[in-house]
N, C-alpha and C. Protein backbone atom coordinates (compact mmCIF):
# COMPACT_ATOMS: atom_id res chain seq x y z
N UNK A 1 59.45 23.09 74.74
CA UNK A 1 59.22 21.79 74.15
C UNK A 1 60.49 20.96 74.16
N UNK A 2 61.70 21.68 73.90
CA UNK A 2 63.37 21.00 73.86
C UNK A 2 63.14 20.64 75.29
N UNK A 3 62.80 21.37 76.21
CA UNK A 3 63.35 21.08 77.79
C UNK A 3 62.21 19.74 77.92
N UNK A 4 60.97 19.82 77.21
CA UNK A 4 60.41 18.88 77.58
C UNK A 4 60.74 17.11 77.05
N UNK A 5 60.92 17.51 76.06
CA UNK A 5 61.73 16.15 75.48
C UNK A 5 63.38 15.79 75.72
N UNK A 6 63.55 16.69 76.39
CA UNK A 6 65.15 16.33 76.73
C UNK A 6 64.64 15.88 77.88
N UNK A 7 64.11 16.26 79.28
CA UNK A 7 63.70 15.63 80.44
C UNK A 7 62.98 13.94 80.36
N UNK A 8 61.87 13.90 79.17
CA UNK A 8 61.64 12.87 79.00
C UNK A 8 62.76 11.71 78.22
N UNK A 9 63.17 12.42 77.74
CA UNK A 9 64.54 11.42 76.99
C UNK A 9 65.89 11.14 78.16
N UNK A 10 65.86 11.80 79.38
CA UNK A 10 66.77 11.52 80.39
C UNK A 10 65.91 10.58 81.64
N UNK A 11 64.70 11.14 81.66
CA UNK A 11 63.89 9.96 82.41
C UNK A 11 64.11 8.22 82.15
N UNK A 12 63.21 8.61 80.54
CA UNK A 12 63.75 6.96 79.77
C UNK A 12 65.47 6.45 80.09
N UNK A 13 66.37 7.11 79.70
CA UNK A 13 67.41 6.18 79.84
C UNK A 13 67.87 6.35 81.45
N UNK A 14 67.34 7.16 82.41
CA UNK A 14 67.46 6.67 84.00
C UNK A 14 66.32 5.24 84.19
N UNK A 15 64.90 5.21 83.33
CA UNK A 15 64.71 3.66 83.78
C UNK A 15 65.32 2.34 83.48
N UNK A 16 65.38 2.90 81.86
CA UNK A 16 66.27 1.70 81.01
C UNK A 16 67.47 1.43 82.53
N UNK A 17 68.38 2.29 82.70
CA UNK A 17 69.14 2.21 83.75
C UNK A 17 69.06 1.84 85.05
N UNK A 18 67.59 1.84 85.72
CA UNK A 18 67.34 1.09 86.68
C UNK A 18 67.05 -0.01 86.33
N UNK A 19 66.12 -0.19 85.18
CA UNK A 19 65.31 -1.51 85.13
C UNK A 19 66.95 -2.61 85.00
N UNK A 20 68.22 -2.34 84.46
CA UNK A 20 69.40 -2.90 84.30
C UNK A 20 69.54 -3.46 85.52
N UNK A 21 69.76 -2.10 86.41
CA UNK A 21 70.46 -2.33 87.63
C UNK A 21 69.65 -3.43 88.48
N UNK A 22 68.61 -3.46 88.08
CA UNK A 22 67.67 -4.14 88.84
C UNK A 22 67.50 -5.53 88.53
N UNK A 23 68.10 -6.19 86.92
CA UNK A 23 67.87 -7.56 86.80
C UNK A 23 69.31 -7.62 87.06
N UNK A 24 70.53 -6.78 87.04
CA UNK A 24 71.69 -7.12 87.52
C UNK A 24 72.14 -7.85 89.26
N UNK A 25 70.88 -7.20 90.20
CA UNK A 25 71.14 -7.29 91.33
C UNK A 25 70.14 -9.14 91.77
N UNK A 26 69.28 -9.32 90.67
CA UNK A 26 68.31 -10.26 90.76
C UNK A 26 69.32 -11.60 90.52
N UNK A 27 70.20 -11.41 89.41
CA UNK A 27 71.22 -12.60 89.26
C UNK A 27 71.94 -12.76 90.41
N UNK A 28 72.42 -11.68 91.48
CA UNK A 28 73.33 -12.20 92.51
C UNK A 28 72.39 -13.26 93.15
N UNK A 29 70.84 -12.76 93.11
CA UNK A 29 69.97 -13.37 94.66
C UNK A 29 69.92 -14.56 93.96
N UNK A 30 71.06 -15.75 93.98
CA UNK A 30 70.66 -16.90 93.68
C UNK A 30 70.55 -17.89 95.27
N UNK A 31 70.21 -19.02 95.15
CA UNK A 31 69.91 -19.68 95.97
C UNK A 31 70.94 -20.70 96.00
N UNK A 32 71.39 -21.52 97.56
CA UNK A 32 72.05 -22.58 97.20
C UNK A 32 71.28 -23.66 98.09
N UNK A 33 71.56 -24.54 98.19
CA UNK A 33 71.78 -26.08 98.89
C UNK A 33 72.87 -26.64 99.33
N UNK A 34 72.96 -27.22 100.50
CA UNK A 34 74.21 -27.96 101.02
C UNK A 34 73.62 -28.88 101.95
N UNK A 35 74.37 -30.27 102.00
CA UNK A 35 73.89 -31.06 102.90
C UNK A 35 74.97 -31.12 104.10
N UNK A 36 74.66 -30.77 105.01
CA UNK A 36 75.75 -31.56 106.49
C UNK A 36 75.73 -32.57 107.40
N UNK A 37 76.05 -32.66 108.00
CA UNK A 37 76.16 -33.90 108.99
C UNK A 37 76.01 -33.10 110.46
N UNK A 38 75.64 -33.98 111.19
CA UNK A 38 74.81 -33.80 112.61
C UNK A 38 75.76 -34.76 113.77
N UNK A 39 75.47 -34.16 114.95
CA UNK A 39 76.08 -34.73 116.13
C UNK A 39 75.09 -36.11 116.39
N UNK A 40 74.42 -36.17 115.67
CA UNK A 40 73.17 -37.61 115.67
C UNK A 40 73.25 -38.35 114.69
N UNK A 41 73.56 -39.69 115.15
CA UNK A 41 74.00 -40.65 114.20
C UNK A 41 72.64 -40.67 113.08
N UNK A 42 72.72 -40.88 111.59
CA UNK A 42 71.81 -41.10 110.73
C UNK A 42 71.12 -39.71 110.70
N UNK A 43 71.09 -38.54 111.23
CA UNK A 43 70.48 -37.27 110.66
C UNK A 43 71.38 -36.55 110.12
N UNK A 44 70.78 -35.66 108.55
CA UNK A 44 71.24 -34.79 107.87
C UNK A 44 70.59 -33.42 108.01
N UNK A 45 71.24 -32.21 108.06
CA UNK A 45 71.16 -31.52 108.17
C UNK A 45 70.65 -30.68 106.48
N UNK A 46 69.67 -30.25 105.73
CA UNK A 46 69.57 -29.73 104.31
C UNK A 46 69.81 -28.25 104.90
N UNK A 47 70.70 -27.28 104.38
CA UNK A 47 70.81 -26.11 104.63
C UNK A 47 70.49 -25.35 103.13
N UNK A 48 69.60 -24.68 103.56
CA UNK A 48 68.80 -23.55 102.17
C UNK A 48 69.11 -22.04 102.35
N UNK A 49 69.86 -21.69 101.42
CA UNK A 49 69.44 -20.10 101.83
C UNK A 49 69.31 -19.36 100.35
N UNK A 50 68.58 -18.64 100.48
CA UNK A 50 68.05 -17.89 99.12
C UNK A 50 67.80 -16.67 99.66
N UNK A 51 67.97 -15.64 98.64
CA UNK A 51 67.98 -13.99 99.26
C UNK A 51 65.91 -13.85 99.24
N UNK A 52 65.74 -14.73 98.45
CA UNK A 52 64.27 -14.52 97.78
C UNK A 52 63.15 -15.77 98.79
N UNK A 53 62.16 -15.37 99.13
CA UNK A 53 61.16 -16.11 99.77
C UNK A 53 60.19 -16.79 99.17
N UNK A 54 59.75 -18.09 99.06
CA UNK A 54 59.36 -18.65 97.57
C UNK A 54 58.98 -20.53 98.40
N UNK A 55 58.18 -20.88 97.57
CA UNK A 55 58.44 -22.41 97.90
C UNK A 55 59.17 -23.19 97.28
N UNK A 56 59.93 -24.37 98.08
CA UNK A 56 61.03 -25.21 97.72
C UNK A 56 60.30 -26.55 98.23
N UNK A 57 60.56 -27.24 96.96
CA UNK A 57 60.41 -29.06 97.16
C UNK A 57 61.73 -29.44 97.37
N UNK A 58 61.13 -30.24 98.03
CA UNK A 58 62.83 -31.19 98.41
C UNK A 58 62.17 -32.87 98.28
N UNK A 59 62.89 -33.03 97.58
CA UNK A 59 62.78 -35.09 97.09
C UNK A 59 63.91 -35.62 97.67
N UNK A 60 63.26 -36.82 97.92
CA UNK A 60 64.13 -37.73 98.36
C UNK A 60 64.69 -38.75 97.51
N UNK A 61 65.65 -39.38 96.66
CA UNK A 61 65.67 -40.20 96.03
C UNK A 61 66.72 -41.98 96.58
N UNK A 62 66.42 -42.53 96.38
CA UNK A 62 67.02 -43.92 97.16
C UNK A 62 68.14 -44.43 95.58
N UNK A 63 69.28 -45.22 95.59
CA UNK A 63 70.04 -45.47 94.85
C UNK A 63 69.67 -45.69 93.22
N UNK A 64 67.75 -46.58 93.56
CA UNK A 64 67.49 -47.27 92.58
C UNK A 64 66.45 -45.65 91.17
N UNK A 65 65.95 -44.73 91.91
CA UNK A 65 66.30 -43.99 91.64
C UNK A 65 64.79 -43.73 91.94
N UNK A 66 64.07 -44.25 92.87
CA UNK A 66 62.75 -44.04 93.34
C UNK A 66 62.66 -43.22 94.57
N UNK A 67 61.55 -42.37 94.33
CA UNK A 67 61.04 -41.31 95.38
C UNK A 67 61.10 -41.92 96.76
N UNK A 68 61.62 -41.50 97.56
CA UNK A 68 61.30 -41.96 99.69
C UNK A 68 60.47 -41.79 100.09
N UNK A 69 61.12 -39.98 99.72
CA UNK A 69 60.09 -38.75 100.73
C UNK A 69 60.24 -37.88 99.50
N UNK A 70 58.55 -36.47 99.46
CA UNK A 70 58.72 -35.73 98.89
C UNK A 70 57.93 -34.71 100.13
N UNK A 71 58.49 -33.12 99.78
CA UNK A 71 58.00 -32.37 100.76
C UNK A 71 57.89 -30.84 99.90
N UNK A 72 57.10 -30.14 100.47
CA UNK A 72 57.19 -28.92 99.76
C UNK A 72 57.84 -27.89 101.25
N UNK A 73 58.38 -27.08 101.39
CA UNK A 73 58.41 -25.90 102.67
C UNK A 73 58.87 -24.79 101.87
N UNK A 74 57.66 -23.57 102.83
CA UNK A 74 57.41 -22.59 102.58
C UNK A 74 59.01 -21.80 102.76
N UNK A 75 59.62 -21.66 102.39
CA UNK A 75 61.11 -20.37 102.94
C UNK A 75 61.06 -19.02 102.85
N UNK A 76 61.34 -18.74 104.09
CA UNK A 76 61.50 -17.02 103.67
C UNK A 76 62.69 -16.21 102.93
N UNK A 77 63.38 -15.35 103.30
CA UNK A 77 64.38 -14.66 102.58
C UNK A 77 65.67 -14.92 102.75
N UNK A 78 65.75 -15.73 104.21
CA UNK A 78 66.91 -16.17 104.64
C UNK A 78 67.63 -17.69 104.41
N UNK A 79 66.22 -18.26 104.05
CA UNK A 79 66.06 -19.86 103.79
C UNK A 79 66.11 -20.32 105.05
N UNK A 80 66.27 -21.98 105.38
CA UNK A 80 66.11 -22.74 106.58
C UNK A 80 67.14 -24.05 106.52
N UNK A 81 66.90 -24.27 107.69
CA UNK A 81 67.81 -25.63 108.02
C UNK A 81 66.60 -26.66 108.21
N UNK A 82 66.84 -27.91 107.84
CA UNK A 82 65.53 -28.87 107.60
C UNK A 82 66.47 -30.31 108.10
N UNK A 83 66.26 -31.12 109.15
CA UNK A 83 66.91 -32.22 109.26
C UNK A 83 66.37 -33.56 108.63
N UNK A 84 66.81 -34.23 108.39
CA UNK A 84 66.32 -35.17 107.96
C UNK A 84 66.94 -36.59 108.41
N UNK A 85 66.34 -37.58 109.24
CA UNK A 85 66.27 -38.83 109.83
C UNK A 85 66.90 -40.07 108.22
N UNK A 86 67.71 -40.87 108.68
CA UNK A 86 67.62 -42.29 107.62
C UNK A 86 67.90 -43.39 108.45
N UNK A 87 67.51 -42.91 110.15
CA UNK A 87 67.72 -44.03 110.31
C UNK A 87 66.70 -45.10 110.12
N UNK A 88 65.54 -45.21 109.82
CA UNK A 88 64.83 -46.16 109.18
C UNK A 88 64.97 -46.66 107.52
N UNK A 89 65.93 -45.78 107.04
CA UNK A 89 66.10 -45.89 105.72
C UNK A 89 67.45 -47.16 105.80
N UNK A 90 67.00 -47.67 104.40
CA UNK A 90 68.51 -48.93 104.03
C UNK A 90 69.64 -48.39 103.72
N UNK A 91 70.88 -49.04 104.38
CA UNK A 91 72.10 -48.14 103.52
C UNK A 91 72.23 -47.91 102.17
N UNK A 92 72.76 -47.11 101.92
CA UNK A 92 72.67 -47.02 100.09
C UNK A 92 73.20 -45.53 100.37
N UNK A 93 73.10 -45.14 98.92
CA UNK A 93 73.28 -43.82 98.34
C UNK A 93 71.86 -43.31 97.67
N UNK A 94 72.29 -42.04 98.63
CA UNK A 94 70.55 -41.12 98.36
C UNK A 94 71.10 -39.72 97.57
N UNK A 95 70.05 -39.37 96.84
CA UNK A 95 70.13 -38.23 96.22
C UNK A 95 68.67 -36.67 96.49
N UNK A 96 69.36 -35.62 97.36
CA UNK A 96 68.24 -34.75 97.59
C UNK A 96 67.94 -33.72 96.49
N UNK A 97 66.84 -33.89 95.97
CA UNK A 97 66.93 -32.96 95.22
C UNK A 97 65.98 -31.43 95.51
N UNK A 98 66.29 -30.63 95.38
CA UNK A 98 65.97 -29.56 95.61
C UNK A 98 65.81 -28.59 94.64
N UNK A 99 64.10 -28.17 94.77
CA UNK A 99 63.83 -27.27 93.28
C UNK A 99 62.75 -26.03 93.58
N UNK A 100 63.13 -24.66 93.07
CA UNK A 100 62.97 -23.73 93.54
C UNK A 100 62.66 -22.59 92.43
N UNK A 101 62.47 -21.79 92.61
CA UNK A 101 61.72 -20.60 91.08
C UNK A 101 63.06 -20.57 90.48
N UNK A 102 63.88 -20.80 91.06
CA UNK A 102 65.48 -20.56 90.15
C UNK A 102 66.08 -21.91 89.02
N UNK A 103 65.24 -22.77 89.87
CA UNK A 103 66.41 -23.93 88.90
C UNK A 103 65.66 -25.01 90.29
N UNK A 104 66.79 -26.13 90.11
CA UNK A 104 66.96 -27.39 90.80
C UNK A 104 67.96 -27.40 91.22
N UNK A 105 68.57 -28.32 92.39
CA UNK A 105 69.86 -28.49 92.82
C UNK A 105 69.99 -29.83 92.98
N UNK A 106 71.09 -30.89 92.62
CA UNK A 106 70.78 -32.24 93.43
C UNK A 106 72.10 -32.29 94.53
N UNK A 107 71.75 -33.09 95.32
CA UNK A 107 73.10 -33.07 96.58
C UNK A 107 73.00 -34.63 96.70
N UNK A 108 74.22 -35.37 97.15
CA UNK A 108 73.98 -36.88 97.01
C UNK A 108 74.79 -37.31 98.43
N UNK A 109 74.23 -37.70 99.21
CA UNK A 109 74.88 -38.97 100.61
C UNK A 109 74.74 -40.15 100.04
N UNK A 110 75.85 -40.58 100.93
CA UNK A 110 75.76 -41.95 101.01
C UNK A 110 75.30 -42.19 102.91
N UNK A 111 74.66 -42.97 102.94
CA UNK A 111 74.06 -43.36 104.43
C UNK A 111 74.50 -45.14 104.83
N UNK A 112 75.36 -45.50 105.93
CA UNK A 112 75.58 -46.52 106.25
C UNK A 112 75.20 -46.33 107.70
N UNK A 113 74.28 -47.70 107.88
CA UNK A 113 74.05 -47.91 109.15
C UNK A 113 75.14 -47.88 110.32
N UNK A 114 75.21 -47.06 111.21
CA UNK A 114 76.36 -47.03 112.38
C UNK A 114 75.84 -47.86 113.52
N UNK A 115 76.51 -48.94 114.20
CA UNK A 115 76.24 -49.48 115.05
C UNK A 115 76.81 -48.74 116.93
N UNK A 116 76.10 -48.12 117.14
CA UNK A 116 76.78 -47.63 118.62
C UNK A 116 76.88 -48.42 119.47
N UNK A 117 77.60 -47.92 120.39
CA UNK A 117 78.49 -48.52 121.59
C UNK A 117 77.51 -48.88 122.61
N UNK A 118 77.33 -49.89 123.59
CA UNK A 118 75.50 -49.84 124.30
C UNK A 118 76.50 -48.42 125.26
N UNK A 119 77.33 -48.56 125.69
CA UNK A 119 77.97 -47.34 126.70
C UNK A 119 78.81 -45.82 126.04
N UNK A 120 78.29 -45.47 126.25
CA UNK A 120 79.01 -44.11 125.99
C UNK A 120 80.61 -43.60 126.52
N UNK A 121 80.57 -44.04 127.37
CA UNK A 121 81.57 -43.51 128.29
C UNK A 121 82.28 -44.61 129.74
N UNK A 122 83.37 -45.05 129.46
CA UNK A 122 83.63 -45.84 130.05
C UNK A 122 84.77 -45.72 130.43
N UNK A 123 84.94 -45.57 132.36
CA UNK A 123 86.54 -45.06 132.67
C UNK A 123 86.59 -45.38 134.43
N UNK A 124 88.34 -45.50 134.19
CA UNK A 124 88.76 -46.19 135.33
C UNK A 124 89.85 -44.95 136.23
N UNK A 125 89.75 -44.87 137.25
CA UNK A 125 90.27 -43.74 137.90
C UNK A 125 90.88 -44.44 138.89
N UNK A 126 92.20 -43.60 139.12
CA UNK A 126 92.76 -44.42 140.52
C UNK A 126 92.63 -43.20 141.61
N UNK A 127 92.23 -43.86 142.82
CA UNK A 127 92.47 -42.92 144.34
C UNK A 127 92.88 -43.33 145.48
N UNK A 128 93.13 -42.72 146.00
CA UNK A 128 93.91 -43.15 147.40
C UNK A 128 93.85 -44.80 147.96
N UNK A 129 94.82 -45.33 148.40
CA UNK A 129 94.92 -46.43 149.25
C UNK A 129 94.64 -47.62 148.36
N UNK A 130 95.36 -47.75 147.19
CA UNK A 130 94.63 -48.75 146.16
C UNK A 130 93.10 -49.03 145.96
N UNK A 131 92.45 -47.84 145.60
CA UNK A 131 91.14 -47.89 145.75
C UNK A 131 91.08 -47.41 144.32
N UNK A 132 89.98 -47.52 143.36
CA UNK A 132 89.91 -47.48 141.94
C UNK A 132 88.16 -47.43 141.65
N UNK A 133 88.13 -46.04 140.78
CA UNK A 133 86.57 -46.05 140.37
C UNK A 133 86.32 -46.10 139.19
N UNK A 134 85.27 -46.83 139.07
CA UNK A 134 84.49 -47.49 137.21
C UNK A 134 83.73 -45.99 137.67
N UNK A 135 83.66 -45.67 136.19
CA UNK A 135 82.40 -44.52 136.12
C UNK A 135 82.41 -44.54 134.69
N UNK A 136 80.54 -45.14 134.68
CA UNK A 136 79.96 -45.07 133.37
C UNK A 136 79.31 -44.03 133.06
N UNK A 137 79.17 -43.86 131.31
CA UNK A 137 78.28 -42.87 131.27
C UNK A 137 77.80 -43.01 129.80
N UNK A 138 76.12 -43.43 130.25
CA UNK A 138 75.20 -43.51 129.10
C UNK A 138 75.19 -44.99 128.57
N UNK A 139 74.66 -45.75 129.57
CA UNK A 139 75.03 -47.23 129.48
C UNK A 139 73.86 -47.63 129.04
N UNK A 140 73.24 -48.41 127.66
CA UNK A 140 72.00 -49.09 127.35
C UNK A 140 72.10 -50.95 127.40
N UNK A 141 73.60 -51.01 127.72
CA UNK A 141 73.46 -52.41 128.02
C UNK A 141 72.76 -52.89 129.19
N UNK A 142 72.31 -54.54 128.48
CA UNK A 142 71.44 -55.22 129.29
C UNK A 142 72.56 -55.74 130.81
N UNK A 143 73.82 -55.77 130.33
CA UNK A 143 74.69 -56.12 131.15
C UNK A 143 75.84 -56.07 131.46
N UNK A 144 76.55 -55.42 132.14
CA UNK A 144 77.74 -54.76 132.44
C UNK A 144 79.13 -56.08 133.38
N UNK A 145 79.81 -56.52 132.47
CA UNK A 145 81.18 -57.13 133.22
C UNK A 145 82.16 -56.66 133.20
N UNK A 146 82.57 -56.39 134.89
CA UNK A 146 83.85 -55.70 135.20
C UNK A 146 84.77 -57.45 135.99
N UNK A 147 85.66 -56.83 135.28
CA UNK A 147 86.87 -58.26 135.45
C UNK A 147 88.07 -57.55 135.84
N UNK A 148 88.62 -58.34 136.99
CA UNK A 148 89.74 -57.36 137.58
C UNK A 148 90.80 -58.09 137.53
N UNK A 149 92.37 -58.22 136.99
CA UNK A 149 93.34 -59.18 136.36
C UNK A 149 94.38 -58.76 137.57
N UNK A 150 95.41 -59.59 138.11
CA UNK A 150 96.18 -59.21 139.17
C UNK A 150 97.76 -59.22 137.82
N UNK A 151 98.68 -58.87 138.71
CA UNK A 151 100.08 -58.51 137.43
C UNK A 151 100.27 -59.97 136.87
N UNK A 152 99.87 -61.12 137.08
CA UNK A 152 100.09 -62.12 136.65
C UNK A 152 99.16 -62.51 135.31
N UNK A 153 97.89 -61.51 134.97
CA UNK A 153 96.89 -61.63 134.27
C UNK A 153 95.98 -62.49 134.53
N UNK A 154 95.98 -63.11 136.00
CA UNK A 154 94.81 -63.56 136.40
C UNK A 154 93.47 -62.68 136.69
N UNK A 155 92.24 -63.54 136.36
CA UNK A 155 91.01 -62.85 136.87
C UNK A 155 91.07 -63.09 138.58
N UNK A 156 90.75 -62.30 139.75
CA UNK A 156 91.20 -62.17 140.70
C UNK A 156 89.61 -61.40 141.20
N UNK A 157 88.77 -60.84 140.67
CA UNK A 157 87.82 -60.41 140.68
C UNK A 157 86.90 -60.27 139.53
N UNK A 158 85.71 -60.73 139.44
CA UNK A 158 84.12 -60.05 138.64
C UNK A 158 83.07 -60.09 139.18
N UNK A 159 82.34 -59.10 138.50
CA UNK A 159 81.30 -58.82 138.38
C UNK A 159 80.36 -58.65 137.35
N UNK A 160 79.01 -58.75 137.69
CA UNK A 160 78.12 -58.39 136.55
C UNK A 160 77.10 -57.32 136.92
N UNK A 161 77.33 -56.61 136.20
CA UNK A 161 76.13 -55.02 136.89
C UNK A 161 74.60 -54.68 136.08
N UNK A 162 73.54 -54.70 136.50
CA UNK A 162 72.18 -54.49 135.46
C UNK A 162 72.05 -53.46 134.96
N UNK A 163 72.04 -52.21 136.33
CA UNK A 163 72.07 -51.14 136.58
C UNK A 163 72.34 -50.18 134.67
N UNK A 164 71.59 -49.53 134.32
CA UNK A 164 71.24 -48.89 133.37
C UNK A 164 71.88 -47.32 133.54
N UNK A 165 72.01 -46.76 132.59
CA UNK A 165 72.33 -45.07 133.00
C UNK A 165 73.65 -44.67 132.69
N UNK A 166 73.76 -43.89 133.84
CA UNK A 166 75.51 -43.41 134.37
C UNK A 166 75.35 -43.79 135.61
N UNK A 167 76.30 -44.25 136.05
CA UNK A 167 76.75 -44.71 137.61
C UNK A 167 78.28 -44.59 137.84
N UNK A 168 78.36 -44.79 138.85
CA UNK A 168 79.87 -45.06 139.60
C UNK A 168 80.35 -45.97 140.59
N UNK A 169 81.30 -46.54 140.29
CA UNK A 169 81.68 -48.06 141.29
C UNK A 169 82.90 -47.45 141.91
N UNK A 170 83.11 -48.09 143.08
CA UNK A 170 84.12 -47.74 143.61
C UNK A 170 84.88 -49.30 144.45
N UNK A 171 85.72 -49.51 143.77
CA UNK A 171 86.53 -51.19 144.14
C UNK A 171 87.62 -50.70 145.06
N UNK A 172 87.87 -51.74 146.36
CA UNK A 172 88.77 -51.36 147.14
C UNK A 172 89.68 -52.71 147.04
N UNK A 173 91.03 -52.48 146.30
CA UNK A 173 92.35 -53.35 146.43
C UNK A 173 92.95 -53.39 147.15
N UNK A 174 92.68 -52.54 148.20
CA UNK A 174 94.06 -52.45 148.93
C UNK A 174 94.48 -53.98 149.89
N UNK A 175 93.23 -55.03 149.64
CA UNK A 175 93.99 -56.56 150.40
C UNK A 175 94.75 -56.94 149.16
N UNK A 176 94.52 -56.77 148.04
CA UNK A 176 95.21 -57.01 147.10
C UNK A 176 96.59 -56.91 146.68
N UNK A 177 97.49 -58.13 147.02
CA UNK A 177 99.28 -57.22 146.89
C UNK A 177 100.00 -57.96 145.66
N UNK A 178 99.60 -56.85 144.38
CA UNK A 178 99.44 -56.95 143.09
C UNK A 178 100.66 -55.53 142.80
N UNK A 179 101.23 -56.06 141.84
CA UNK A 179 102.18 -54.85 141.25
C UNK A 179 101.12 -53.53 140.63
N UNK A 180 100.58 -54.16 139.30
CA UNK A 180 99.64 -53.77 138.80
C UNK A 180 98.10 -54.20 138.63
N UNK A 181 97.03 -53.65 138.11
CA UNK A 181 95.85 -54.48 138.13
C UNK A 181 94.99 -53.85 136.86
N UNK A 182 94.87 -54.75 136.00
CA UNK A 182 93.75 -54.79 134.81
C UNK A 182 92.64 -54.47 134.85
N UNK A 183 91.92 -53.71 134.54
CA UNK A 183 90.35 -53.80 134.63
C UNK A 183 89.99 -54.31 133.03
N UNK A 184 89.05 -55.08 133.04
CA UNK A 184 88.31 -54.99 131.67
C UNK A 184 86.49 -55.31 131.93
N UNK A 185 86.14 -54.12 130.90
CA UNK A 185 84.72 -53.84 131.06
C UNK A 185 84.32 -54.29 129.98
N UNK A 186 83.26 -55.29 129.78
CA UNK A 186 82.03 -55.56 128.87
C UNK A 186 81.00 -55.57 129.02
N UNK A 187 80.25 -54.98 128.10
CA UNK A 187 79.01 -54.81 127.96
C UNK A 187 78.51 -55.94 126.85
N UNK A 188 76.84 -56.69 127.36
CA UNK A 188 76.50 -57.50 126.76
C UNK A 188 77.99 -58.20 125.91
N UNK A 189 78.78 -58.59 126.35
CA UNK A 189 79.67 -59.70 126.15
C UNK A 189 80.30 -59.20 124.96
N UNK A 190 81.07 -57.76 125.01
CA UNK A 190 82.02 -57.43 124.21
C UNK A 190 83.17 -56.38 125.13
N UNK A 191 83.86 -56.04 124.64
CA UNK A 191 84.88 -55.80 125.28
C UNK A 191 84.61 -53.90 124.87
N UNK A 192 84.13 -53.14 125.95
CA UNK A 192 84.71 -51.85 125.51
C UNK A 192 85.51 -51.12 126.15
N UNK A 193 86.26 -51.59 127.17
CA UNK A 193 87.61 -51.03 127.72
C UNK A 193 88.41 -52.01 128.54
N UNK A 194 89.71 -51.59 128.24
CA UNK A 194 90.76 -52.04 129.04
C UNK A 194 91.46 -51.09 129.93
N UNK A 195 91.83 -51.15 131.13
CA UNK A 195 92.47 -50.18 131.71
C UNK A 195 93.79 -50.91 132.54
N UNK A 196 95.10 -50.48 132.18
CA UNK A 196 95.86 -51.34 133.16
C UNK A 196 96.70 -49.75 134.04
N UNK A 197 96.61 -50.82 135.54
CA UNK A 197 96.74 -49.60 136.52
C UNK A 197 97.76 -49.83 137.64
């Protein structure tokens, strides 16, 4: 009867002792939120990870302190990455909030409209025999001016190009008897490079 109530009295305090260990290990599995930034102008990146698999709302809130977007997603144990677009949204300051069997989280951007370049990539190369190449890359302008300046800073050459994309020009100076020579490139009638050569 001793052996039997001593076994049951060591059982009990091995569960008491698990059931511990067990809401001890439940406090680590907390969950977080973080917002990042993206190689794409106006998308955010929401990064979730929770040890636990569960559903999470995520709200959107705008400065004034009204709902955008609301969403529910299912997460598993690892959580997820969720992007999220503003470029149709007004600049301001947004607040995500994020709420989960654990609690809530709020995370706050600010979002300003970025105006891009119509060209991506814009460059002047020199090669043999006073010969010189434009090479664009990722051009959405309606219109491309290349202006060519002799050492005196005269215009001495232009052009206007339609041509969309990436391309490559290739200008031959060599009648040209110029110390140095300017290029300047605009797109739709702004200036996005100078090259002096």
């Amino acid at each position: 009867m001793k052996t039997s109530l001593m076994s049951f009295a060591l059982a009990l305090v091995f569960s008491v002792a698990t059931f511990a260990m067990d809401n001890i290990d439940d406090t680590k599995k907390t969950s977080s939120a973080t917002i990042t930034t993206t190689n794409r102008a106006a998308v955010y990146n929401l990064v979730y990870t929770s040890a636990k698999a569960g559903l999470v709302t995520v709200s959107i809130k705008n400065q004034d302190g009204l709902v955008v977007m609301q969403e529910e997603i299912e997460s598993d144990k690892k959580g997820f990455i969720r992007p999220y677009n503003f470029t149709a949204m007004p600049a301001g300051s947004y607040t995500l909030i994020v709420k989960d069997a654990a609690g809530k989280s709020e995370l706050s951007l600010t979002y300003a409209h970025t105006v891009l370049s119509p060209v991506r990539k814009a460059e002047i190369k020199s090669l043999e025999s006073n010969k010189y190449q434009l090479r664009l890359i990722g051009s959405t302008a309606e219109s491309i001016e290349v202006t060519i300046y002799n050492q005196f800073d005269l215009p001495v050459y232009t052009e206007t190009l339609t041509q969309k994309g990436s391309f490559i020009r290739t200008y031959d100076l060599s009648k040209m008897k110029s110390a140095k020579n300017r290029f300047e490139v605009k797109a739709n009638g702004k200036i996005i490079n100078q090259i002096e050569l």
